[in-house]
PDBML (XML) file of the C-alpha atoms, coordinates in Angstrom:
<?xml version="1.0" encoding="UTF-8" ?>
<PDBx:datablock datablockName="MODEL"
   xmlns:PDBx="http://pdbml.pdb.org/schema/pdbx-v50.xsd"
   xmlns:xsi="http://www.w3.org/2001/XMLSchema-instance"
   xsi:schemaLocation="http://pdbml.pdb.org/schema/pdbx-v50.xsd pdbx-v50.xsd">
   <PDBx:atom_siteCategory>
      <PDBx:atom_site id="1">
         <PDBx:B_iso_or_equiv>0.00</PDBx:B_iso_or_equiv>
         <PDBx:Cartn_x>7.559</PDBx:Cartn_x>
         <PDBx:Cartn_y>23.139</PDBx:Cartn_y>
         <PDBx:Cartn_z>82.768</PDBx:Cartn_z>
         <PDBx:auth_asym_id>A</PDBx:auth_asym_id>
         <PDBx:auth_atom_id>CA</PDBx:auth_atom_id>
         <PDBx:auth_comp_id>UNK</PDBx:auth_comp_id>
         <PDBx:auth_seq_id>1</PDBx:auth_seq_id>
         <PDBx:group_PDB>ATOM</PDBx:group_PDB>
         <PDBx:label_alt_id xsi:nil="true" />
         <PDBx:label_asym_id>A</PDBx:label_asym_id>
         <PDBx:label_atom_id>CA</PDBx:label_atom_id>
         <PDBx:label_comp_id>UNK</PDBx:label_comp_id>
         <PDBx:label_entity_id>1</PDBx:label_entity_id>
         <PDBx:label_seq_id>1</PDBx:label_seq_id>
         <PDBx:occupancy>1.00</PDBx:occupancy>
         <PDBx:pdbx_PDB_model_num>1</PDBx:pdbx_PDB_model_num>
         <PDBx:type_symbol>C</PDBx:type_symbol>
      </PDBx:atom_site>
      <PDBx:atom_site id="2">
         <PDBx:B_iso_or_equiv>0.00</PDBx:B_iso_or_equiv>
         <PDBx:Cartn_x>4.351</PDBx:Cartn_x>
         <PDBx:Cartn_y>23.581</PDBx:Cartn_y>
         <PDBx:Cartn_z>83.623</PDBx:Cartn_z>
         <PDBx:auth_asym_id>A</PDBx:auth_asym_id>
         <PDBx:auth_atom_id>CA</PDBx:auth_atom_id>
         <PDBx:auth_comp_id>UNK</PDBx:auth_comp_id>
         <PDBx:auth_seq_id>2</PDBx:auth_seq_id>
         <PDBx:group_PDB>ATOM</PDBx:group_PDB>
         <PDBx:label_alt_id xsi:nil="true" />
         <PDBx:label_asym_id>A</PDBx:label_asym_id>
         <PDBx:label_atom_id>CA</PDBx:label_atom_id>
         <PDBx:label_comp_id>UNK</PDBx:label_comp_id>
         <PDBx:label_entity_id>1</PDBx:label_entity_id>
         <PDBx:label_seq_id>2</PDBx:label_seq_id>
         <PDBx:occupancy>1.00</PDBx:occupancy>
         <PDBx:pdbx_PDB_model_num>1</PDBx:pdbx_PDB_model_num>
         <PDBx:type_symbol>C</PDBx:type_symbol>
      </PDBx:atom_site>
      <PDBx:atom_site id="3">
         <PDBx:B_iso_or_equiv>0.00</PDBx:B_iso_or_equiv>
         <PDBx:Cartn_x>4.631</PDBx:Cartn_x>
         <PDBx:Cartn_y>24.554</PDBx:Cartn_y>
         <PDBx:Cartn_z>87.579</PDBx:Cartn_z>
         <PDBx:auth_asym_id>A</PDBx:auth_asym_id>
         <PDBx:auth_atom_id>CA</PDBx:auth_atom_id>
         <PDBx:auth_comp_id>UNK</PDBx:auth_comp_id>
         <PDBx:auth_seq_id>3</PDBx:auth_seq_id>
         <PDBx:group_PDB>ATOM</PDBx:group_PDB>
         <PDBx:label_alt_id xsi:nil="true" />
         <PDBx:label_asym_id>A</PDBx:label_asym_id>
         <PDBx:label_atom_id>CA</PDBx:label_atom_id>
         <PDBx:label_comp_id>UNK</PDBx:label_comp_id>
         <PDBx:label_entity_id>1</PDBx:label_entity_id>
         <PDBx:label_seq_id>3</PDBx:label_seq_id>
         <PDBx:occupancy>1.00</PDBx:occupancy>
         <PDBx:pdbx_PDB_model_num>1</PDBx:pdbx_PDB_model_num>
         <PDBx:type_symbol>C</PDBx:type_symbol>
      </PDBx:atom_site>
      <PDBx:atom_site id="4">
         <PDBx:B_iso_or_equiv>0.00</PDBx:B_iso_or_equiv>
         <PDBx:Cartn_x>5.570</PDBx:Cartn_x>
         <PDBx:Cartn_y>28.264</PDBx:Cartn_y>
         <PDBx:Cartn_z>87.345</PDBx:Cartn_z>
         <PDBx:auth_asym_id>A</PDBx:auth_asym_id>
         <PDBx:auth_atom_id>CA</PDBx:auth_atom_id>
         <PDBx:auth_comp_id>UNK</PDBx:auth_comp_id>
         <PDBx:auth_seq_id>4</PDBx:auth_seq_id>
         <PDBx:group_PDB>ATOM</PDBx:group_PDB>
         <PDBx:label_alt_id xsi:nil="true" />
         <PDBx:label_asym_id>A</PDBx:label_asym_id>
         <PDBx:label_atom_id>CA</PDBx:label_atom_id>
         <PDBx:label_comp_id>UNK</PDBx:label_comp_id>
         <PDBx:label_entity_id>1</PDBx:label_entity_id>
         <PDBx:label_seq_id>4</PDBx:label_seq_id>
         <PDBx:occupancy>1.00</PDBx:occupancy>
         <PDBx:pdbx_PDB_model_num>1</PDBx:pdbx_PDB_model_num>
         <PDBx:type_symbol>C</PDBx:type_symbol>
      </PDBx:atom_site>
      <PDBx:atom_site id="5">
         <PDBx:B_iso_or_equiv>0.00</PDBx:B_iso_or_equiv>
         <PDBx:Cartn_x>2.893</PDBx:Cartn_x>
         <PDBx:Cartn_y>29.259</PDBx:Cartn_y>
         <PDBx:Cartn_z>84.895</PDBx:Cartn_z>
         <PDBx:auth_asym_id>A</PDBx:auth_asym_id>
         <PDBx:auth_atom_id>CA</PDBx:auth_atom_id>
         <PDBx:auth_comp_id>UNK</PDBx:auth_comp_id>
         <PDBx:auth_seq_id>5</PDBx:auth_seq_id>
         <PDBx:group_PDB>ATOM</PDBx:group_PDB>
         <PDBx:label_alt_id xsi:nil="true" />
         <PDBx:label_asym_id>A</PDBx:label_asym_id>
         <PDBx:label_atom_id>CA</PDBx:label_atom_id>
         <PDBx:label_comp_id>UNK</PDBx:label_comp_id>
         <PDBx:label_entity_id>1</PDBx:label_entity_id>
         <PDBx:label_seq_id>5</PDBx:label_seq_id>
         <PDBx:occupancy>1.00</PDBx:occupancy>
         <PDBx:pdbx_PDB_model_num>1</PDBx:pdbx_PDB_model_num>
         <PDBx:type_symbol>C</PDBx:type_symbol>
      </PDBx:atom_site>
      <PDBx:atom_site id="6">
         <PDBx:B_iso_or_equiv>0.00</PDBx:B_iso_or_equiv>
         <PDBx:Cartn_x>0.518</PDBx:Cartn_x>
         <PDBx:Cartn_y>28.303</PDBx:Cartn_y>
         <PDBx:Cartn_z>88.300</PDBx:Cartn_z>
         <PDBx:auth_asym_id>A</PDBx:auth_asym_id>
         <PDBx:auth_atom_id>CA</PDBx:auth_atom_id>
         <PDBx:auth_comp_id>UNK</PDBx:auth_comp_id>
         <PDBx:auth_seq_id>6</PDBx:auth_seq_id>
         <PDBx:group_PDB>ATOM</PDBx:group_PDB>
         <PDBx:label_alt_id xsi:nil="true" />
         <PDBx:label_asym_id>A</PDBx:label_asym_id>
         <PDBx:label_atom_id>CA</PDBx:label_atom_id>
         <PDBx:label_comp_id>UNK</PDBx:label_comp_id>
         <PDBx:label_entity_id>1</PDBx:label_entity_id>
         <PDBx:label_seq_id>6</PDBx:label_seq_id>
         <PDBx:occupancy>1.00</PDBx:occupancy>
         <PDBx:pdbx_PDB_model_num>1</PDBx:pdbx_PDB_model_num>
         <PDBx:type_symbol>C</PDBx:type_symbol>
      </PDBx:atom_site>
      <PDBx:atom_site id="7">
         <PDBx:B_iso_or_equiv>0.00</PDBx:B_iso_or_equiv>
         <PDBx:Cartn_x>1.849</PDBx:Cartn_x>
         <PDBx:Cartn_y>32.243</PDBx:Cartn_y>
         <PDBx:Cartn_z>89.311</PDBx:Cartn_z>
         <PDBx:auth_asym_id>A</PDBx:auth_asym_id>
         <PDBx:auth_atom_id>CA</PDBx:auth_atom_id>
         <PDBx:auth_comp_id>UNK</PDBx:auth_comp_id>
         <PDBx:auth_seq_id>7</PDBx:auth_seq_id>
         <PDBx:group_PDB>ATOM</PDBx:group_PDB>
         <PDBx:label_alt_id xsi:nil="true" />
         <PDBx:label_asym_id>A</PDBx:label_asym_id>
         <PDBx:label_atom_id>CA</PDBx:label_atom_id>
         <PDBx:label_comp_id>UNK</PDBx:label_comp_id>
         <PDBx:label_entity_id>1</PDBx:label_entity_id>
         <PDBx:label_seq_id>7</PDBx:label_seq_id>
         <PDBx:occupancy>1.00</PDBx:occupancy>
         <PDBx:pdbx_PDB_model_num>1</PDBx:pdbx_PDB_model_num>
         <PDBx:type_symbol>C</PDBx:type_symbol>
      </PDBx:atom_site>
      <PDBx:atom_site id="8">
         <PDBx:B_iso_or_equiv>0.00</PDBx:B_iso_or_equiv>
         <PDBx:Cartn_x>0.221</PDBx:Cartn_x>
         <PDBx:Cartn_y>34.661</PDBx:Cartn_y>
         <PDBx:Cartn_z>87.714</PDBx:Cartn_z>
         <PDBx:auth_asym_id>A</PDBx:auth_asym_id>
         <PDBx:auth_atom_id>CA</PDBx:auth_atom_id>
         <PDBx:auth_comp_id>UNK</PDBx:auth_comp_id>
         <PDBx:auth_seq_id>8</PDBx:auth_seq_id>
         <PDBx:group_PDB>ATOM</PDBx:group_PDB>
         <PDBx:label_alt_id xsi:nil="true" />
         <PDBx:label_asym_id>A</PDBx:label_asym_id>
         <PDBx:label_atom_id>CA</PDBx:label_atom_id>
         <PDBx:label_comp_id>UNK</PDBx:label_comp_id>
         <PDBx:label_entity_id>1</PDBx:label_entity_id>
         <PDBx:label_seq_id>8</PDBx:label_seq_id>
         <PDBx:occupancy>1.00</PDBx:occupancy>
         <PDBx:pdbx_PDB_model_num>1</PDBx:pdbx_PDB_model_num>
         <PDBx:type_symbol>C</PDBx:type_symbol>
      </PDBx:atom_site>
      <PDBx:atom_site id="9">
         <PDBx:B_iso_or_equiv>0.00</PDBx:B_iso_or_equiv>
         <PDBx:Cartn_x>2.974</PDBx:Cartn_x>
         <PDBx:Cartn_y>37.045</PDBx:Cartn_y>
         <PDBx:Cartn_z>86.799</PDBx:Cartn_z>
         <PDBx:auth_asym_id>A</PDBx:auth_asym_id>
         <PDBx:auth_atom_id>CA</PDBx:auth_atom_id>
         <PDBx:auth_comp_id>UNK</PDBx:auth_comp_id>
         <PDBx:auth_seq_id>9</PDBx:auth_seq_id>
         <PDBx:group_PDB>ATOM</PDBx:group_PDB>
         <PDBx:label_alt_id xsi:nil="true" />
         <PDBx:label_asym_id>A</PDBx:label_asym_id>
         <PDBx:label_atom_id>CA</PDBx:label_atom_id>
         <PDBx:label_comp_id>UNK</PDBx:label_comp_id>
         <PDBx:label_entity_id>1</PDBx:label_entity_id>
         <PDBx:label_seq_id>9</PDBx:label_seq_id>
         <PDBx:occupancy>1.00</PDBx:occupancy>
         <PDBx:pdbx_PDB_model_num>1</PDBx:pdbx_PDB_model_num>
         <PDBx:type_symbol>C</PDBx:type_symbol>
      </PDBx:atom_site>
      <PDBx:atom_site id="10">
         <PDBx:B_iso_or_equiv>0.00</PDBx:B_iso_or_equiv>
         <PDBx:Cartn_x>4.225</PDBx:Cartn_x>
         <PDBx:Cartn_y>34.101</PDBx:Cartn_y>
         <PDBx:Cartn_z>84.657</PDBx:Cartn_z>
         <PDBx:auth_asym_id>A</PDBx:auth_asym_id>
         <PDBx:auth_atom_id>CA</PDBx:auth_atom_id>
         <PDBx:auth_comp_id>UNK</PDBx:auth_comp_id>
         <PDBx:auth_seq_id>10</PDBx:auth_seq_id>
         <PDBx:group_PDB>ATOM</PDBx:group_PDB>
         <PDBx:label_alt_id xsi:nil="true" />
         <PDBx:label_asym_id>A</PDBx:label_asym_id>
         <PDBx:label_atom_id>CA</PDBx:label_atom_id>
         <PDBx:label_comp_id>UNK</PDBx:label_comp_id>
         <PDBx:label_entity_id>1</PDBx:label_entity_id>
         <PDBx:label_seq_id>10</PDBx:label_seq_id>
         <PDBx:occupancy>1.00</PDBx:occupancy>
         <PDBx:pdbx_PDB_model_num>1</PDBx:pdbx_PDB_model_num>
         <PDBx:type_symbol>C</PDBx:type_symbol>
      </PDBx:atom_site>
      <PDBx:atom_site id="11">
         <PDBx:B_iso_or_equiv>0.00</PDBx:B_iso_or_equiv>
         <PDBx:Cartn_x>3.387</PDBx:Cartn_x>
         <PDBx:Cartn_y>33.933</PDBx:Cartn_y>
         <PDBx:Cartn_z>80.778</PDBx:Cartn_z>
         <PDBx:auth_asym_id>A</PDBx:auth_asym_id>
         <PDBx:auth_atom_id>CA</PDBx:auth_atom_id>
         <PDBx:auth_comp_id>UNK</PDBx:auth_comp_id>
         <PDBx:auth_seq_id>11</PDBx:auth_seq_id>
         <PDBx:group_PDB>ATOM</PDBx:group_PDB>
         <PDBx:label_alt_id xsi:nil="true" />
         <PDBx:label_asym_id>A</PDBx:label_asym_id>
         <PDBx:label_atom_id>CA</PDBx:label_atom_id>
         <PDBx:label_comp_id>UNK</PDBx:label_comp_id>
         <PDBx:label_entity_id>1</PDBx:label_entity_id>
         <PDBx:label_seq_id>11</PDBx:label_seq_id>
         <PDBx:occupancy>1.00</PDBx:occupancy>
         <PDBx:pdbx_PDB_model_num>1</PDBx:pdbx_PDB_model_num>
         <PDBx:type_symbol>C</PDBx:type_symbol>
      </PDBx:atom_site>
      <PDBx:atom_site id="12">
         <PDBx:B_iso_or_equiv>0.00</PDBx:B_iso_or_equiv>
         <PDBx:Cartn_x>6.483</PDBx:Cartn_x>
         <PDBx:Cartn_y>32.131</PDBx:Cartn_y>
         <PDBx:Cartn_z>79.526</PDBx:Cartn_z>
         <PDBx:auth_asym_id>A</PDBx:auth_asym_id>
         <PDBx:auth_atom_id>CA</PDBx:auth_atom_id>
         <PDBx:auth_comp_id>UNK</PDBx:auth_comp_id>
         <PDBx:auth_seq_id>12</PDBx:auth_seq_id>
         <PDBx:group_PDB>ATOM</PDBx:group_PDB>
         <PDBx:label_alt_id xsi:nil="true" />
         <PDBx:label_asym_id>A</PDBx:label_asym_id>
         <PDBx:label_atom_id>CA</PDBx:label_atom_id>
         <PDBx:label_comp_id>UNK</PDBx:label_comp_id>
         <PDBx:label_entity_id>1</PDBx:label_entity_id>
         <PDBx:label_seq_id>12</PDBx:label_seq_id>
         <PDBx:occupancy>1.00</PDBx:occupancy>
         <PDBx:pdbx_PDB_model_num>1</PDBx:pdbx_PDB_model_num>
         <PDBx:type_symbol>C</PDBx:type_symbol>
      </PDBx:atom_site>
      <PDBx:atom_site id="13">
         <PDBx:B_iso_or_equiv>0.00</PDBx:B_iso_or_equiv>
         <PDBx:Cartn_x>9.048</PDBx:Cartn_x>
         <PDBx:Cartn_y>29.539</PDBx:Cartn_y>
         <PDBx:Cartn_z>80.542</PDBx:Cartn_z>
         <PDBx:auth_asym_id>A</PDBx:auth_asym_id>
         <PDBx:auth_atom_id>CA</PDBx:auth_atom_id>
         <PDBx:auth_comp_id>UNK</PDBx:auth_comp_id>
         <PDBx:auth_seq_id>13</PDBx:auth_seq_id>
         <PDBx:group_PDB>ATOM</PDBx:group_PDB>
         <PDBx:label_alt_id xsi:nil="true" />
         <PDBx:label_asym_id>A</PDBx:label_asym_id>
         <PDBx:label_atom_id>CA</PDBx:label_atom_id>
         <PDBx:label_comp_id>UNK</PDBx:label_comp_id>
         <PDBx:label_entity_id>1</PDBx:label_entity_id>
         <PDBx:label_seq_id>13</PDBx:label_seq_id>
         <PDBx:occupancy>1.00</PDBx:occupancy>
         <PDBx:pdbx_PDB_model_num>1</PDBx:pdbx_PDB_model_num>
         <PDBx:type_symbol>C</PDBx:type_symbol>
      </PDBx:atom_site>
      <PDBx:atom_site id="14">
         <PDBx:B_iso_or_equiv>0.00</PDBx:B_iso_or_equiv>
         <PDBx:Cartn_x>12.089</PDBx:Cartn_x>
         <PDBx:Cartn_y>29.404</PDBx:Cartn_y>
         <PDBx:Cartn_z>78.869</PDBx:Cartn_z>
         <PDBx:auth_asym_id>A</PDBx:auth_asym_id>
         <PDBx:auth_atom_id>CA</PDBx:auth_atom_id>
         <PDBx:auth_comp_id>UNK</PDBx:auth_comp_id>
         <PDBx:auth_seq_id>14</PDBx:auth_seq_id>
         <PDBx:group_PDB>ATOM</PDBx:group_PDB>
         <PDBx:label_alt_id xsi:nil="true" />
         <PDBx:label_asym_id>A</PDBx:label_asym_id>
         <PDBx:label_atom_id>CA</PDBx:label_atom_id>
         <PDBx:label_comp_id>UNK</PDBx:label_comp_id>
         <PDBx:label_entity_id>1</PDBx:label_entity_id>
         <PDBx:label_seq_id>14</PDBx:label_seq_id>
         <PDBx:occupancy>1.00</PDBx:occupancy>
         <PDBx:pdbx_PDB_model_num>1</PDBx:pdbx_PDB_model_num>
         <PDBx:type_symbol>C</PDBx:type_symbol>
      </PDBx:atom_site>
      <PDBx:atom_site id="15">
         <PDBx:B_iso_or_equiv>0.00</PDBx:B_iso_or_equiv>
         <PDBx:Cartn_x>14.023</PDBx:Cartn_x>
         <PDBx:Cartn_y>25.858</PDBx:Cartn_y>
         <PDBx:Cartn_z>78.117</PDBx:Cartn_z>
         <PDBx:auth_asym_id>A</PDBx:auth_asym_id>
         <PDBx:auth_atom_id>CA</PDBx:auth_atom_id>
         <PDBx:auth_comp_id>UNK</PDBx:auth_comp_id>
         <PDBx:auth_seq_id>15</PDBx:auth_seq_id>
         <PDBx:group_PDB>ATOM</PDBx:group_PDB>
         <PDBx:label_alt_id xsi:nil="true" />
         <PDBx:label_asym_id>A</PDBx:label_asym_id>
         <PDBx:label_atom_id>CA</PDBx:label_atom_id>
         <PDBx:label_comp_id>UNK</PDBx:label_comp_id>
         <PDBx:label_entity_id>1</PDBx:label_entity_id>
         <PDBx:label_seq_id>15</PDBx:label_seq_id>
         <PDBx:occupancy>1.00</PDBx:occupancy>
         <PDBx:pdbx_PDB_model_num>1</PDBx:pdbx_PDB_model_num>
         <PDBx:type_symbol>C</PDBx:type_symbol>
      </PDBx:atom_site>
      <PDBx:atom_site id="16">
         <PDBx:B_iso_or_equiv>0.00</PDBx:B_iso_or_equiv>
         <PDBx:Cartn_x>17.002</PDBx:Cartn_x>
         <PDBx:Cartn_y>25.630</PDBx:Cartn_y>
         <PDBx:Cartn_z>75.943</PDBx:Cartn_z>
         <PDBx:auth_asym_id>A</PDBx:auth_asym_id>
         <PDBx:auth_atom_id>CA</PDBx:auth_atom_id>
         <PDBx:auth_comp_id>UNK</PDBx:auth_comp_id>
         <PDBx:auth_seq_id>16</PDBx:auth_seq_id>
         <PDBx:group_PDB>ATOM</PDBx:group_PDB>
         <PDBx:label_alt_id xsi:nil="true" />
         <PDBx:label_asym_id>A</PDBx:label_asym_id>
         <PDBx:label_atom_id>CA</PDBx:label_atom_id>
         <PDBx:label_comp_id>UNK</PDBx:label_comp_id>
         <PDBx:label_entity_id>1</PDBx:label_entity_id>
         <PDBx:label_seq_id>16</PDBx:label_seq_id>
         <PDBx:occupancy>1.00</PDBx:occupancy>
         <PDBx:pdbx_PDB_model_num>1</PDBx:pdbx_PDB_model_num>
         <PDBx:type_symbol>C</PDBx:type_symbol>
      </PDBx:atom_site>
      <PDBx:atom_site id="17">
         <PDBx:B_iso_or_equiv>0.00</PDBx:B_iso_or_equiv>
         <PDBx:Cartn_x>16.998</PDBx:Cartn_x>
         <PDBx:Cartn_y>22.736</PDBx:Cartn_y>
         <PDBx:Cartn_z>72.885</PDBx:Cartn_z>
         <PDBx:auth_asym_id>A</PDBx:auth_asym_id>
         <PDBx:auth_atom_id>CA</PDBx:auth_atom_id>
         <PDBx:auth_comp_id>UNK</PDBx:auth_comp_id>
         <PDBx:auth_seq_id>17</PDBx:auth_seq_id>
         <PDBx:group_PDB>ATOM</PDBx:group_PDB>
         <PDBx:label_alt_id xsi:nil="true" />
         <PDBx:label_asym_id>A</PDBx:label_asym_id>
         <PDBx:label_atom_id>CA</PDBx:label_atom_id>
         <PDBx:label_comp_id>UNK</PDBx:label_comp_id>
         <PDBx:label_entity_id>1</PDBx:label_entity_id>
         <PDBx:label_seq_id>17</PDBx:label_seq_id>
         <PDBx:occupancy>1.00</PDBx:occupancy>
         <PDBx:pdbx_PDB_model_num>1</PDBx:pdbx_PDB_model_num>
         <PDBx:type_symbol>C</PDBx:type_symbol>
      </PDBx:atom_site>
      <PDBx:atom_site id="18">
         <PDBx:B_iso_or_equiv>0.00</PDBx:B_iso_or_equiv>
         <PDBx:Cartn_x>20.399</PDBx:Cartn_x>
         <PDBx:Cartn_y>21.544</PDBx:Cartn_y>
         <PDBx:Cartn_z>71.685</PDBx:Cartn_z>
         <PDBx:auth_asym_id>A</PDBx:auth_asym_id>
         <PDBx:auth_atom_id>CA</PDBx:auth_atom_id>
         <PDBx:auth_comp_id>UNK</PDBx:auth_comp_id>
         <PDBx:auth_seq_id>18</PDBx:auth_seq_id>
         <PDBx:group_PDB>ATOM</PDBx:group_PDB>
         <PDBx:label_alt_id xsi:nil="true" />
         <PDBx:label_asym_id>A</PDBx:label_asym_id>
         <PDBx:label_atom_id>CA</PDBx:label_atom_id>
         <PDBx:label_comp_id>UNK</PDBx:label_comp_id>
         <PDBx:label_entity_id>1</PDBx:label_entity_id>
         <PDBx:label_seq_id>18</PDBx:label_seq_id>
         <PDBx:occupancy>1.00</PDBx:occupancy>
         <PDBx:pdbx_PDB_model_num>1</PDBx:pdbx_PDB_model_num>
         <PDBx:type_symbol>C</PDBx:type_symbol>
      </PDBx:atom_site>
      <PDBx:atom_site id="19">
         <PDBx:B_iso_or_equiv>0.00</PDBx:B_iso_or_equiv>
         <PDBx:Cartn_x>18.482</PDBx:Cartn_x>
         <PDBx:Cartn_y>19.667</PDBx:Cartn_y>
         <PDBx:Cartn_z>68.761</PDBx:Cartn_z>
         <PDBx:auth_asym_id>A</PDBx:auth_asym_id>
         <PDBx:auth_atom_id>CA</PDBx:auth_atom_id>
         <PDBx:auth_comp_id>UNK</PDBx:auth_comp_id>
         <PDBx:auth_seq_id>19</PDBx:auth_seq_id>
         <PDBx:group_PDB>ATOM</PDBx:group_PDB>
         <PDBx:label_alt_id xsi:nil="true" />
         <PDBx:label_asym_id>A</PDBx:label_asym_id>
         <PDBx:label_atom_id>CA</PDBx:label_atom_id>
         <PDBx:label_comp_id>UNK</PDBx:label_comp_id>
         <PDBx:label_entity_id>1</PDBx:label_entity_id>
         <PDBx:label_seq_id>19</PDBx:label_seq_id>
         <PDBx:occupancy>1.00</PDBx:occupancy>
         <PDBx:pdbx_PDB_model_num>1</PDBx:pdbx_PDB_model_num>
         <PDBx:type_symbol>C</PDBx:type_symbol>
      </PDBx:atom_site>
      <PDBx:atom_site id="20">
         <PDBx:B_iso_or_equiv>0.00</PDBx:B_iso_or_equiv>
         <PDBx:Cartn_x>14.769</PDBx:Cartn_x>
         <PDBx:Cartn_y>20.097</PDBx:Cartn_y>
         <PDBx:Cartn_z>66.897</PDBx:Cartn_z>
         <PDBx:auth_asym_id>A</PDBx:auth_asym_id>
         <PDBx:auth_atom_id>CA</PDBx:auth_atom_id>
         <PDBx:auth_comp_id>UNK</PDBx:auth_comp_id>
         <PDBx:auth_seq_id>20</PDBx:auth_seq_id>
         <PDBx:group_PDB>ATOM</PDBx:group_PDB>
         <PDBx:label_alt_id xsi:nil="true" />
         <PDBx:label_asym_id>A</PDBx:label_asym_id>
         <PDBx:label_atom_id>CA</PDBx:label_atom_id>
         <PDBx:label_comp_id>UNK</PDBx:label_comp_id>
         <PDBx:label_entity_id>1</PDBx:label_entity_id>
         <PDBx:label_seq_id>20</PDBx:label_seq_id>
         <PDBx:occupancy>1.00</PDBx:occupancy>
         <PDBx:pdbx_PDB_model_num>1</PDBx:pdbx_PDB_model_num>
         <PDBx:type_symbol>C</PDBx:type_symbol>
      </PDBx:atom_site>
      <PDBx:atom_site id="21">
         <PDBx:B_iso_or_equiv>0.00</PDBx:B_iso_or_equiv>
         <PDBx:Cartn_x>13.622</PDBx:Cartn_x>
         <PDBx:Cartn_y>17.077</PDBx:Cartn_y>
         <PDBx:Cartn_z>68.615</PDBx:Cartn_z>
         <PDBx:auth_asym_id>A</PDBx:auth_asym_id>
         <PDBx:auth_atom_id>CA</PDBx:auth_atom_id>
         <PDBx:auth_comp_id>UNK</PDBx:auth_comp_id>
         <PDBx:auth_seq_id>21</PDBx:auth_seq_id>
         <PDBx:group_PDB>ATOM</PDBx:group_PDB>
         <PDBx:label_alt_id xsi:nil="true" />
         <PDBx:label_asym_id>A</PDBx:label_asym_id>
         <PDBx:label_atom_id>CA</PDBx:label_atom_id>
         <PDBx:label_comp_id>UNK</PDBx:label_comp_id>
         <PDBx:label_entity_id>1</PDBx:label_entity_id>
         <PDBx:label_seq_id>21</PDBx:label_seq_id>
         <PDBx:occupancy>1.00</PDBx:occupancy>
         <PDBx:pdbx_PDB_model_num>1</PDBx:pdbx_PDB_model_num>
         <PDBx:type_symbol>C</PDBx:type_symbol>
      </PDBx:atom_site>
      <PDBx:atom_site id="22">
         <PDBx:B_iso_or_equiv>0.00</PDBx:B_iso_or_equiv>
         <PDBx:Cartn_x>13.641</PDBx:Cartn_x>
         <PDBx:Cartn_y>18.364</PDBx:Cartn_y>
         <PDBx:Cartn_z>71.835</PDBx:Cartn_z>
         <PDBx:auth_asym_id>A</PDBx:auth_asym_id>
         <PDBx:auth_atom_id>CA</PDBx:auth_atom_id>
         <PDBx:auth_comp_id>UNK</PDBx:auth_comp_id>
         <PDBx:auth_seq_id>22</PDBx:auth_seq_id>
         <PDBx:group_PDB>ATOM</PDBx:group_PDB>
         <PDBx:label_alt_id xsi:nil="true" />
         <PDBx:label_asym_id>A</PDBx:label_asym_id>
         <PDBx:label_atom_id>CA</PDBx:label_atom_id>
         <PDBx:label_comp_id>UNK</PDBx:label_comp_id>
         <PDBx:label_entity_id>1</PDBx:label_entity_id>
         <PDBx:label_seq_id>22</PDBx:label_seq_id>
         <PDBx:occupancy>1.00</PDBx:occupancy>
         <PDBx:pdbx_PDB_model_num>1</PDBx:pdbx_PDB_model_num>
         <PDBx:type_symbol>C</PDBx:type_symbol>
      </PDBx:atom_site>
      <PDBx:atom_site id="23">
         <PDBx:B_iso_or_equiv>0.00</PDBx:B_iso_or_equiv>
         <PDBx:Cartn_x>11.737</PDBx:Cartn_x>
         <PDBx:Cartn_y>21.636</PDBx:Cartn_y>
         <PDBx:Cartn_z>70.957</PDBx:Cartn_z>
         <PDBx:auth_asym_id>A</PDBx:auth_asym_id>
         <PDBx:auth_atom_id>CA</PDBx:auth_atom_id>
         <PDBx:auth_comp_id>UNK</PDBx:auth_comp_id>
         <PDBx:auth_seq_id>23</PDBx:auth_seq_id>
         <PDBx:group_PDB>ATOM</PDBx:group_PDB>
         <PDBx:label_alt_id xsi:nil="true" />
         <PDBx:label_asym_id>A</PDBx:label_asym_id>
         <PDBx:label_atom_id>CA</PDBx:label_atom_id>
         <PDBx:label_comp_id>UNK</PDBx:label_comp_id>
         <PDBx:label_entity_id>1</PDBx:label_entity_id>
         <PDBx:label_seq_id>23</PDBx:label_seq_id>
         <PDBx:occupancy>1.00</PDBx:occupancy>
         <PDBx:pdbx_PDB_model_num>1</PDBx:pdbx_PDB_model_num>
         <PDBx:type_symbol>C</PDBx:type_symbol>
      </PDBx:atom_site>
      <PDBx:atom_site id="24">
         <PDBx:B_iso_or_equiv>0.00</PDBx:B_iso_or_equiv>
         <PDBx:Cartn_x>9.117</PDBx:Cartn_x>
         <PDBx:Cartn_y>19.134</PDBx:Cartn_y>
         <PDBx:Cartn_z>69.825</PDBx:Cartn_z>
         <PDBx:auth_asym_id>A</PDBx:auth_asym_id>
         <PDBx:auth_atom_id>CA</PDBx:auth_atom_id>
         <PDBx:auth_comp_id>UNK</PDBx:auth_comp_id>
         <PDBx:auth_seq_id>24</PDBx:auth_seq_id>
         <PDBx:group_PDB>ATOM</PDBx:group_PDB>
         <PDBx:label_alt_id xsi:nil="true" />
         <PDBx:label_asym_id>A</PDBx:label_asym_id>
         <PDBx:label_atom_id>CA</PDBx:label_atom_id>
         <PDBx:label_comp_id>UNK</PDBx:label_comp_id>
         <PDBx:label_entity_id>1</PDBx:label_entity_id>
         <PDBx:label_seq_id>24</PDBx:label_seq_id>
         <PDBx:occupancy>1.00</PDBx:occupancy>
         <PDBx:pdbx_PDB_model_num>1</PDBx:pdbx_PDB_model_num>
         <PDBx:type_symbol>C</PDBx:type_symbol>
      </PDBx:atom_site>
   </PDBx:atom_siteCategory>
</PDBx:datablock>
């Protein structure tokens, strides 16, 4: 998660959640 944000023309990543948990 946290790897691309190293590059600057990254601001967001974007991961999918099947369940509230896993937003969390």
């Amino acid at each position: 998660l946290q790897f691309p944000l190293g590059h600057p023309a990254v601001v967001t990543v974007v991961v999918g959640a099947r369940a509230p948990h896993e937003i969390a």
